[in-house]
Protein backbone atom coordinates (compact mmCIF):
# COMPACT_ATOMS: atom_id res chain seq x y z
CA UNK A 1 65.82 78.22 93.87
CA UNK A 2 66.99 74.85 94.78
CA UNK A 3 65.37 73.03 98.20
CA UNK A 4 68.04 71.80 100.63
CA UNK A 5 67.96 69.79 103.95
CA UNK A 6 69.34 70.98 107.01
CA UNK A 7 69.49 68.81 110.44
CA UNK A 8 70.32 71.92 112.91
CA UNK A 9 69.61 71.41 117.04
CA UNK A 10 66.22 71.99 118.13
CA UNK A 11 66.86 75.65 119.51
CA UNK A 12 67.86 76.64 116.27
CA UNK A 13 65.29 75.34 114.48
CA UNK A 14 62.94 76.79 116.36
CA UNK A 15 64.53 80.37 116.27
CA UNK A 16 64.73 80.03 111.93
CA UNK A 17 61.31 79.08 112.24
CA UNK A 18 60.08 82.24 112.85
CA UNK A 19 62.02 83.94 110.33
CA UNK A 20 61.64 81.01 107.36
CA UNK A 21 60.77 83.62 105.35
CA UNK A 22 64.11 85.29 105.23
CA UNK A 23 66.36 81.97 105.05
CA UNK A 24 68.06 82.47 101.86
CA UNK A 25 69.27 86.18 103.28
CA UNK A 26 70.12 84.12 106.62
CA UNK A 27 72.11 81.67 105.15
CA UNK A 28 74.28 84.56 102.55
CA UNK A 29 75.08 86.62 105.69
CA UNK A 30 76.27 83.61 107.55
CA UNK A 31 78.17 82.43 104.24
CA UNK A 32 80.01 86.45 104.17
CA UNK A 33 80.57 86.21 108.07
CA UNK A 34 82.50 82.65 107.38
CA UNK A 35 84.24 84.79 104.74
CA UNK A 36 85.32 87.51 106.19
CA UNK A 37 86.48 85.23 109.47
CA UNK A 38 88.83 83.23 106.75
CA UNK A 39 90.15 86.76 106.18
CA UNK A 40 90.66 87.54 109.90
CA UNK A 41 94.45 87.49 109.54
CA UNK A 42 94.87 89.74 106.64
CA UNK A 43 92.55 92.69 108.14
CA UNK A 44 93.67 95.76 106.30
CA UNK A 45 93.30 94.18 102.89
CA UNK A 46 90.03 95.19 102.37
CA UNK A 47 90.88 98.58 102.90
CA UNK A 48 93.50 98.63 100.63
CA UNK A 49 90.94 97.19 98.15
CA UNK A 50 88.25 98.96 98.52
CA UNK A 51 90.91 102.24 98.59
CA UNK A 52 91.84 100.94 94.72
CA UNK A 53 88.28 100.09 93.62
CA UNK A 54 87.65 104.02 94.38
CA UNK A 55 89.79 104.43 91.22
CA UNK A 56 91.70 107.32 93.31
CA UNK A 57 93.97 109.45 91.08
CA UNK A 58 97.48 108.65 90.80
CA UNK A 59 98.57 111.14 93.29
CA UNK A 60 96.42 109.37 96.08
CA UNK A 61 97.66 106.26 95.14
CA UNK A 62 101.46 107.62 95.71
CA UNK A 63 99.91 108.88 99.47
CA UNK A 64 98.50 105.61 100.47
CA UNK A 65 100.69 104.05 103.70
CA UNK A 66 98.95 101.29 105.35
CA UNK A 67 96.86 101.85 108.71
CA UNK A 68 98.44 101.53 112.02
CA UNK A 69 97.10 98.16 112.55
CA UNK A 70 98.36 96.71 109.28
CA UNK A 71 101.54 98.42 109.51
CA UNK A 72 102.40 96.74 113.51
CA UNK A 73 101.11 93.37 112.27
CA UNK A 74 103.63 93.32 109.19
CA UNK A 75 106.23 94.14 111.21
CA UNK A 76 105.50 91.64 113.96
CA UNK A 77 105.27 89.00 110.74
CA UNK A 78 108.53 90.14 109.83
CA UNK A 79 110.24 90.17 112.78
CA UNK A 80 108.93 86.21 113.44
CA UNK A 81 109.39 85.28 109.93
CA UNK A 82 113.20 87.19 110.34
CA UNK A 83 113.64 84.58 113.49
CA UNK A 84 112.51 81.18 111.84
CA UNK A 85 109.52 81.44 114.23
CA UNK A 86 106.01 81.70 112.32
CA UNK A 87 103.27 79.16 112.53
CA UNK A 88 101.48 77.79 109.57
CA UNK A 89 99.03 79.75 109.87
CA UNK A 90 101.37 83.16 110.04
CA UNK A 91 103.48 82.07 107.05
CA UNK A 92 100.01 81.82 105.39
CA UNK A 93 99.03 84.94 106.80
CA UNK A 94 102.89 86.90 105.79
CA UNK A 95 101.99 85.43 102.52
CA UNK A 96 99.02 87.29 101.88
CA UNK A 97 100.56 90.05 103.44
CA UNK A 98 103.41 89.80 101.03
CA UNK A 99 101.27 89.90 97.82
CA UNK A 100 99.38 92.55 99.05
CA UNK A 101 103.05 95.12 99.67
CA UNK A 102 103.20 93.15 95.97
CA UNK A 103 100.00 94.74 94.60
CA UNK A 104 100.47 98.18 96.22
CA UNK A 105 104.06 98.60 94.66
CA UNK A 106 102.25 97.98 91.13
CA UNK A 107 99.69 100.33 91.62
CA UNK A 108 102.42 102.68 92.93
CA UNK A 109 104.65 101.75 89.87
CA UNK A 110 101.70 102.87 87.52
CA UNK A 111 100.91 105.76 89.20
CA UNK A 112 104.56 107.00 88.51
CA UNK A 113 104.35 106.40 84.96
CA UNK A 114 101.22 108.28 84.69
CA UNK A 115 102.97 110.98 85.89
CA UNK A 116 105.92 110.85 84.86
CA UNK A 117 108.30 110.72 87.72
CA UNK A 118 110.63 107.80 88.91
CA UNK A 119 109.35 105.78 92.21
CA UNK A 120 111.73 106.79 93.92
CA UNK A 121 111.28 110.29 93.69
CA UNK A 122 107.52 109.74 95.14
């Protein structure tokens, strides 16, 4: 453990106070929720990746479609990027998007050849 020195407001220090005991665990779940809120526009990856670190079969790999929620913000992404009209931060976030179609199509690509049928055919 390494000791570190934190000037927080006086409300704050008085509500970690009375849980000093569990700082450490404090401080990691505020670290994830920071995270997971740099994440907040590409919400459906983690899906996607926890769907592959299942290690599904190859058929359930050639089944997976992306949610609802993924599937209208890609298509809003597109339909901005189509029209010159995405922020920074949505080029970023069509980016990630992007790579993540990117990944899928590999998986989906492997899956095929494990099988033995053409992509296409899938």
């Amino acid at each position: 453990m390494s000791p570190i020195t934190l000037l927080v407001p006086k409300d704050l220090a008085e509500r970690l106070h009375v849980r000093q005991e569990r700082l450490s665990e404090i401080l990691e779940l505020g670290l994830r929720e920071l995270n997971a809120a740099a994440l907040a526009g590409f919400e459906g990856a983690a899906e996607v990746f926890e769907f592959l670190a299942s290690l599904p079969s190859p058929e359930e790999i050639l089944e997976l479609r992306p949610s609802e929620r993924l599937r209208k913000r890609g298509h809003e992404l597109l339909e901005k990027s189509r029209a010159g009209e995405l922020t920074a931060h949505e080029k970023e976030e069509w980016e990630r998007y992007e790579y993540l179609e990117h990944l899928v199509r590999t998986a989906k690509a492997k899956a095929c050849l494990k099988l033995g049928v053409r992509l296409a055919d899938a």
